[in-house]
Structures are given as C-alpha cells and as structure tokens.
C-alpha atoms as a PDB file:
ATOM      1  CA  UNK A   1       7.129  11.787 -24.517  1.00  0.00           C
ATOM      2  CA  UNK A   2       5.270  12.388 -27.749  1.00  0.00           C
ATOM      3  CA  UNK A   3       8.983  12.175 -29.455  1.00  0.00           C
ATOM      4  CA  UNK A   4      10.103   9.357 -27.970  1.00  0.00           C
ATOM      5  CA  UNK A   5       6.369   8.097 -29.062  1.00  0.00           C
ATOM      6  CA  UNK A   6       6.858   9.093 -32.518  1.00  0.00           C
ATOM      7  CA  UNK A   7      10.550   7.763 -32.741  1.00  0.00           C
ATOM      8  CA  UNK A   8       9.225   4.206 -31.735  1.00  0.00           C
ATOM      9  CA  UNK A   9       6.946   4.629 -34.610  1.00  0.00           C
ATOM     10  CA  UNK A  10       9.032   5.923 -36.933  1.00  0.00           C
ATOM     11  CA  UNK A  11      11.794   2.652 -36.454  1.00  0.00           C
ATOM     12  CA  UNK A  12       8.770  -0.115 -38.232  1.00  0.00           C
ATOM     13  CA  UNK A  13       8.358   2.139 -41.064  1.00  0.00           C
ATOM     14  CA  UNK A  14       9.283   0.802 -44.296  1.00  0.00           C
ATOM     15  CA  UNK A  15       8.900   3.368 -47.723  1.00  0.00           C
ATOM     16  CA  UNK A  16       5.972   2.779 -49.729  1.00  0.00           C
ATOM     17  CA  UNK A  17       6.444   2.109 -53.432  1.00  0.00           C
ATOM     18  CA  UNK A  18       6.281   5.758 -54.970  1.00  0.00           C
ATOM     19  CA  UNK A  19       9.732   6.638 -52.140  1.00  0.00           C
ATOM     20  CA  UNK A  20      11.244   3.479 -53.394  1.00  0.00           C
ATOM     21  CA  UNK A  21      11.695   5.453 -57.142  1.00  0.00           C
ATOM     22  CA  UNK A  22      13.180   8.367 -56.071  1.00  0.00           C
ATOM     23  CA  UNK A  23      16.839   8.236 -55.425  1.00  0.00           C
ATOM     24  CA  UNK A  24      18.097   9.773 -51.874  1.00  0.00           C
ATOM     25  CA  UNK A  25      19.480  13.454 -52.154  1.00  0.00           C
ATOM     26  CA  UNK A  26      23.770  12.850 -51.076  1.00  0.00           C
ATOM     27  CA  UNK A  27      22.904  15.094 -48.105  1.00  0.00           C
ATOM     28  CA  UNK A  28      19.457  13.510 -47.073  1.00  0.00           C
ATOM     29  CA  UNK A  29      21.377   9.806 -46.789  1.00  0.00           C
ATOM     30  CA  UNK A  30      21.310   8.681 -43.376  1.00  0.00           C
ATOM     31  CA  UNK A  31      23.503   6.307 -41.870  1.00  0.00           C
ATOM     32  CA  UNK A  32      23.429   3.994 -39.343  1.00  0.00           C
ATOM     33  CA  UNK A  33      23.661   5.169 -36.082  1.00  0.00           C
ATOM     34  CA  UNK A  34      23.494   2.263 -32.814  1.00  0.00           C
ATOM     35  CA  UNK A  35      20.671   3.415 -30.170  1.00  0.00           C
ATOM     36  CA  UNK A  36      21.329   4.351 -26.514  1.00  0.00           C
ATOM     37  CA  UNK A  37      21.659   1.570 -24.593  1.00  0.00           C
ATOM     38  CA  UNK A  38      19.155   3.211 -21.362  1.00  0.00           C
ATOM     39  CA  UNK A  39      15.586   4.387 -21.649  1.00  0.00           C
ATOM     40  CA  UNK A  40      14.487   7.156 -19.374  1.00  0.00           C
ATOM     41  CA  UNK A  41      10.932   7.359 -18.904  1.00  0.00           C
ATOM     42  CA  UNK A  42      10.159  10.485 -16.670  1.00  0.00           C
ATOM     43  CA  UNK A  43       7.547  11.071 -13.770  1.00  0.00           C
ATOM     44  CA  UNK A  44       5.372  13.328 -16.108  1.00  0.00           C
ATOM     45  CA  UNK A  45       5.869  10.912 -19.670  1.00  0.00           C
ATOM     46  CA  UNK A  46       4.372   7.853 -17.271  1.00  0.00           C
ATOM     47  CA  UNK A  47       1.672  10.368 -15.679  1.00  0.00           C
ATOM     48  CA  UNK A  48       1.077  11.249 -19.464  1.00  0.00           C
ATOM     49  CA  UNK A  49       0.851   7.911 -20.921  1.00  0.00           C
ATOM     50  CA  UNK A  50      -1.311   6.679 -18.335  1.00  0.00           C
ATOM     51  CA  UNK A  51      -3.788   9.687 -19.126  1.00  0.00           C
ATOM     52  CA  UNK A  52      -3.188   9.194 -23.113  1.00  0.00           C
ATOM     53  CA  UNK A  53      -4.102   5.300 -22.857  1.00  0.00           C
ATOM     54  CA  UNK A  54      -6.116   4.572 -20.363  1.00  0.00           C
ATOM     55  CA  UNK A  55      -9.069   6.397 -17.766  1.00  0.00           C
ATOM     56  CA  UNK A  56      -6.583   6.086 -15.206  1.00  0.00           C
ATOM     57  CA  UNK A  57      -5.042   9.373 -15.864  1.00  0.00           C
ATOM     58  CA  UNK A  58      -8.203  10.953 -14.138  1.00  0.00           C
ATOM     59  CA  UNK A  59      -7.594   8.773 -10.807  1.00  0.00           C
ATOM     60  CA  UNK A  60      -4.534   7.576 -10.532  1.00  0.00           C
ATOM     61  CA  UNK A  61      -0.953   9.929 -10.609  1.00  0.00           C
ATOM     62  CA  UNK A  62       2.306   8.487  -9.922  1.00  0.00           C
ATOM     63  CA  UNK A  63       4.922   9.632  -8.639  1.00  0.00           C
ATOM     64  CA  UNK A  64       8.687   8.804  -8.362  1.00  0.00           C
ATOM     65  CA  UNK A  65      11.600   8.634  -5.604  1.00  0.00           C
ATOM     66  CA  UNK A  66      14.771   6.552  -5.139  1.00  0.00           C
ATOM     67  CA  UNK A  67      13.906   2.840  -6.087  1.00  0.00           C
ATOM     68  CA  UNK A  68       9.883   3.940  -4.814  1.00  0.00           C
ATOM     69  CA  UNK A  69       6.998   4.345  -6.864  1.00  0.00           C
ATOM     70  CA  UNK A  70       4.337   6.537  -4.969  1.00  0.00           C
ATOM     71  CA  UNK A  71       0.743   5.821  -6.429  1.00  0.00           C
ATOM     72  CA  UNK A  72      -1.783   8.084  -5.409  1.00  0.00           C
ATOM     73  CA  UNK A  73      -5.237   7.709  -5.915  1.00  0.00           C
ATOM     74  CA  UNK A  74      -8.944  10.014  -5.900  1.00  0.00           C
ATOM     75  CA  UNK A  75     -12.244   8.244  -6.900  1.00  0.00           C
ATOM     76  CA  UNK A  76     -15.732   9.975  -6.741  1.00  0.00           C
ATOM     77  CA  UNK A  77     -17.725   7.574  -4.420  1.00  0.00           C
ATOM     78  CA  UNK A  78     -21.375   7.171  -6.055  1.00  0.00           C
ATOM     79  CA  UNK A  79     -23.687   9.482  -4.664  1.00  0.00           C
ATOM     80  CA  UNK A  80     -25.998   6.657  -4.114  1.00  0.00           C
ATOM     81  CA  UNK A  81     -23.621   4.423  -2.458  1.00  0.00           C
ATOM     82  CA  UNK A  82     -24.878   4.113   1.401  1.00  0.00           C
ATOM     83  CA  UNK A  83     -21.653   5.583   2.691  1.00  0.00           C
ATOM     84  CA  UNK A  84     -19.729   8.542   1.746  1.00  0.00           C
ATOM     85  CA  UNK A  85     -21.712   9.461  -1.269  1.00  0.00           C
ATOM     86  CA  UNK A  86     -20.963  12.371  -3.091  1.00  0.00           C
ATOM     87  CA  UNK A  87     -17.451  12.336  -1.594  1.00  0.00           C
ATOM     88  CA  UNK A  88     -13.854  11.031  -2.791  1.00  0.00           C
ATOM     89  CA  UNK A  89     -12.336   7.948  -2.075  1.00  0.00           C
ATOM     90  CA  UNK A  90      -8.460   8.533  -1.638  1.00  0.00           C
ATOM     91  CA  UNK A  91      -5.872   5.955  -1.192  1.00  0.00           C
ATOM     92  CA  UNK A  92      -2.159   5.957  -1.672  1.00  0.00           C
ATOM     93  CA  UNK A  93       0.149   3.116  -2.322  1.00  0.00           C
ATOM     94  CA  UNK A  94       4.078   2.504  -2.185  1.00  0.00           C
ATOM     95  CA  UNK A  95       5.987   0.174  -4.460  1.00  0.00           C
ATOM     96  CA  UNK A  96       9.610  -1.191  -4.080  1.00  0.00           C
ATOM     97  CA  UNK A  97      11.287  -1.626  -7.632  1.00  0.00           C
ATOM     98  CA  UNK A  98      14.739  -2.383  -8.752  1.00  0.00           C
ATOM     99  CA  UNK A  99      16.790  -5.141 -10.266  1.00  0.00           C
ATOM    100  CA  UNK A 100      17.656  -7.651  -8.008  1.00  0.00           C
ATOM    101  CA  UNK A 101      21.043  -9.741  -6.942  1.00  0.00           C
ATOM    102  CA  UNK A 102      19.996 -12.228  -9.697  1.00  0.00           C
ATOM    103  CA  UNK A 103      19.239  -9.670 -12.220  1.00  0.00           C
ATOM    104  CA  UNK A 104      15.695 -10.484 -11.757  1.00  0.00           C
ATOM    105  CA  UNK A 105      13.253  -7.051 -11.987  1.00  0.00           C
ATOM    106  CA  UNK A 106      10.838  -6.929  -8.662  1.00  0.00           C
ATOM    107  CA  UNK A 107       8.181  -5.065  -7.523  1.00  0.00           C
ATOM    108  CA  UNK A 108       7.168  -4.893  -3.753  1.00  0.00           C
ATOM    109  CA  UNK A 109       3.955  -3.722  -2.345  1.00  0.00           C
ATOM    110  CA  UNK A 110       5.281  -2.200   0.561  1.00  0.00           C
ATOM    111  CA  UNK A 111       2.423  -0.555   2.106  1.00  0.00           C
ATOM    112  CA  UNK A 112      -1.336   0.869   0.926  1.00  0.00           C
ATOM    113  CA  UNK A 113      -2.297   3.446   3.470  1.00  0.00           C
ATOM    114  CA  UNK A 114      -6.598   4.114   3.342  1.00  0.00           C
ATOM    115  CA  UNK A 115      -8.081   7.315   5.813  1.00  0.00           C
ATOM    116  CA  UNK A 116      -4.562   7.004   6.633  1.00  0.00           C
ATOM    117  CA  UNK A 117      -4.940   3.622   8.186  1.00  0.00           C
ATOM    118  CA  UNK A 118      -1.840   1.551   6.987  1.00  0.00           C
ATOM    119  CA  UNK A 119      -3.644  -1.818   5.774  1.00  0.00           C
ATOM    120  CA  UNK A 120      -2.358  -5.032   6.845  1.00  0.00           C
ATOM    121  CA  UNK A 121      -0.846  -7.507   5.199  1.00  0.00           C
ATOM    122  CA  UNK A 122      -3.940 -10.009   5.894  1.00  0.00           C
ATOM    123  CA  UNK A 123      -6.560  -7.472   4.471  1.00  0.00           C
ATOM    124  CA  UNK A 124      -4.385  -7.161   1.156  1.00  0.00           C
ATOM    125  CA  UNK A 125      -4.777 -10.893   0.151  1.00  0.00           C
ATOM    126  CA  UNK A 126      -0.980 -11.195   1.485  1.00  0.00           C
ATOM    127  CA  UNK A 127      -0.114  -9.140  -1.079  1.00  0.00           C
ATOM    128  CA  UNK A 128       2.261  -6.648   0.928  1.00  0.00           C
ATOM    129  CA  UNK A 129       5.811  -7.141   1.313  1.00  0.00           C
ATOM    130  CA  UNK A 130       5.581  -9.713  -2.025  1.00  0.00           C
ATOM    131  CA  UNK A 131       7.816  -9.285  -5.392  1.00  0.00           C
ATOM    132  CA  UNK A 132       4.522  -8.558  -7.699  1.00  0.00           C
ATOM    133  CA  UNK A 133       6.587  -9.387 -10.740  1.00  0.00           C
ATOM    134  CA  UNK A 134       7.573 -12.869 -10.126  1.00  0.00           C
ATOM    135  CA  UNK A 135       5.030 -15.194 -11.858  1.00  0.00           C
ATOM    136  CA  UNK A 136       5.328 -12.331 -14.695  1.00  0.00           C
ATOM    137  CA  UNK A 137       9.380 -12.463 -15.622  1.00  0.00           C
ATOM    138  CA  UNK A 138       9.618 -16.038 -13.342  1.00  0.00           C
ATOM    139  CA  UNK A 139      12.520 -18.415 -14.430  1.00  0.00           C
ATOM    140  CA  UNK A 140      12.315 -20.793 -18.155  1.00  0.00           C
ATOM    141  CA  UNK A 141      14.376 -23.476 -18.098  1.00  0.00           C
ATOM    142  CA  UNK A 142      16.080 -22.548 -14.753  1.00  0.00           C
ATOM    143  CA  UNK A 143      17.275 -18.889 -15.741  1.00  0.00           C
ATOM    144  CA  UNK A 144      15.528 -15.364 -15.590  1.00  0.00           C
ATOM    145  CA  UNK A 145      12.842 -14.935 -18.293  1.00  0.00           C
ATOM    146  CA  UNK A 146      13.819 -11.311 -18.653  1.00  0.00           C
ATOM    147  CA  UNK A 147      17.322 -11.117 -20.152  1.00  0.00           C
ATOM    148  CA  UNK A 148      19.604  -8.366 -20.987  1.00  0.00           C
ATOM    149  CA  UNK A 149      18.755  -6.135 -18.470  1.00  0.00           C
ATOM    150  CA  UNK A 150      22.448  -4.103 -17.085  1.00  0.00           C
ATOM    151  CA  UNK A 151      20.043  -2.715 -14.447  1.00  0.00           C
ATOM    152  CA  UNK A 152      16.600  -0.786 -13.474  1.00  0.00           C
ATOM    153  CA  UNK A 153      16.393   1.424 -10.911  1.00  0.00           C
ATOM    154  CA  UNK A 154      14.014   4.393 -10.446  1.00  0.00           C
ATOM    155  CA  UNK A 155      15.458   7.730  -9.260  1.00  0.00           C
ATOM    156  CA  UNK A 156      13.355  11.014  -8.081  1.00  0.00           C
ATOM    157  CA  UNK A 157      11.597  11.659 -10.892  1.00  0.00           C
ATOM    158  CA  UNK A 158      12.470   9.032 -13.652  1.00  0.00           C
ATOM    159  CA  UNK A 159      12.561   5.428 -14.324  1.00  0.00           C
ATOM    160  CA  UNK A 160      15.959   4.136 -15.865  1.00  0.00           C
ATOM    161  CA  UNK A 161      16.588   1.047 -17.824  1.00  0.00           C
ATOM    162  CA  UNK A 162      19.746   0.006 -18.774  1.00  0.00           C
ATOM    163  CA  UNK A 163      20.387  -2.962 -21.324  1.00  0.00           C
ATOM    164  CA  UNK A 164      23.182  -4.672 -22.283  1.00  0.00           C
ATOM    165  CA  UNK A 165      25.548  -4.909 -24.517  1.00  0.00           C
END
C-alpha cells in the first residue's frame, strides 16, 4: 500500500528550480510509459488505510468476498453506561457492491446482524436492501455521474476497478 501511496504522490511532483539546471544523465531519462488501466486495492491495504487515516482502524476491520464486503465491528461500551459497561459492543454488517446493468456503481446494505439478531429493515431507517450509492454517483443531465468505469467488482480478498479506455 505504502507504494502505491507513494506512487500517487510521486505523479503531482514537478522539479524544483535547482533539478531544472542539471541536465538528465542518457540512462536516467525516463519515458513515457501509459498506466494500468485496473486498480487493485487489497483486503489488508483498505484495513491499513482505514487504520493510517482514521480511528476506525481500532473498531472497524473489513473484510472481502465475491461482490461482499464483510464489516465487522468491536466498541468498548462505557463503563458507566447503565448496560453492559465495561464490555464490547460487537456488530457485523454485509454490503452488496458491483457495477450494475447501467454501469452505475451500487452498494447494498444487505443485512446488520447485532447479539446475532438480524435487524430489520424498519429498525435500520429502511436502509437495508437500498443501493447506498445512489444520491452519491446519481444521474446529471440524464446519464451516470460516474463515467469510465469498464467494471468494479470485489473478489475474496481485493477490490478491482477497471477503467476504460
């Protein structure tokens, strides 16, 4: 991750003035090379980032399966807090993702499961079993707001995202 990290970085940078003087060695010239056209973001590199950038590293671990994301999650419950102080709050969630027929990303709350009670539908603000992305990449002017997208699709263990040409 930290390569692909430092890569990203790397493509903004523009030489400062003293680089500008010095003349490229023949064998240090670079040339153009075109990028790949699908980003692979693995189980552990989104488990990472989400522990590099954010506190939800300590709570929250993902993990991936065919078009699934598995979100597990542990919270220490206040020891004040009138019921089940001192103890962990656990939950675990399941989200549907892929591109769809209209080459529209979508992400489905399929279930969130609490003392291994499988909440409703009703006591998720009708949440479950709705595309979670589609106010976010919606439709302007009639088409998809996300464009260029050959296809997304999560396998065990990876995310994959495929643009076009």
């Amino acid at each position: 991750m930290e390569e692909k990290l430092q890569h990203l970085n790397s493509a903004g940078d523009v030489p400062n003035a003293a680089s500008r003087d010095v003349a490229p060695k023949p064998e240090l010239a670079r040339t153009y090379a075109p990028g790949s056209k699908e980003l692979r973001l693995t189980e552990r590199e989104l488990n990472g980032l989400l522990n590099m950038n954010t506190d939800l590293g300590k709570t929250v671990r993902l993990e991936l399966e065919r078009d699934a994301i598995n979100a597990y999650l542990a919270v220490p419950i206040p020891k004040d807090f009138p019921i089940g102080g001192g103890k962990m709050f656990r939950a675990r969630g399941r989200f549907r993702v892929s591109l769809g027929s209209n080459e529209t990303p979508y992400a489905i709350l399929e279930d969130v499961t609490v003392l291994g009670l499988s909440l409703p539908k009703d006591w998720l603000a009708g949440l479950k079993g709705e595309n979670l992305l589609a106010e976010a990449v919606g439709e302007h002017n009639g088409k998809p707001a996300i464009r260029g997208m050959k296809s997304l699709h999560v396998v065990p263990g990876a995310i994959v995202l495929e643009v076009d040409d």
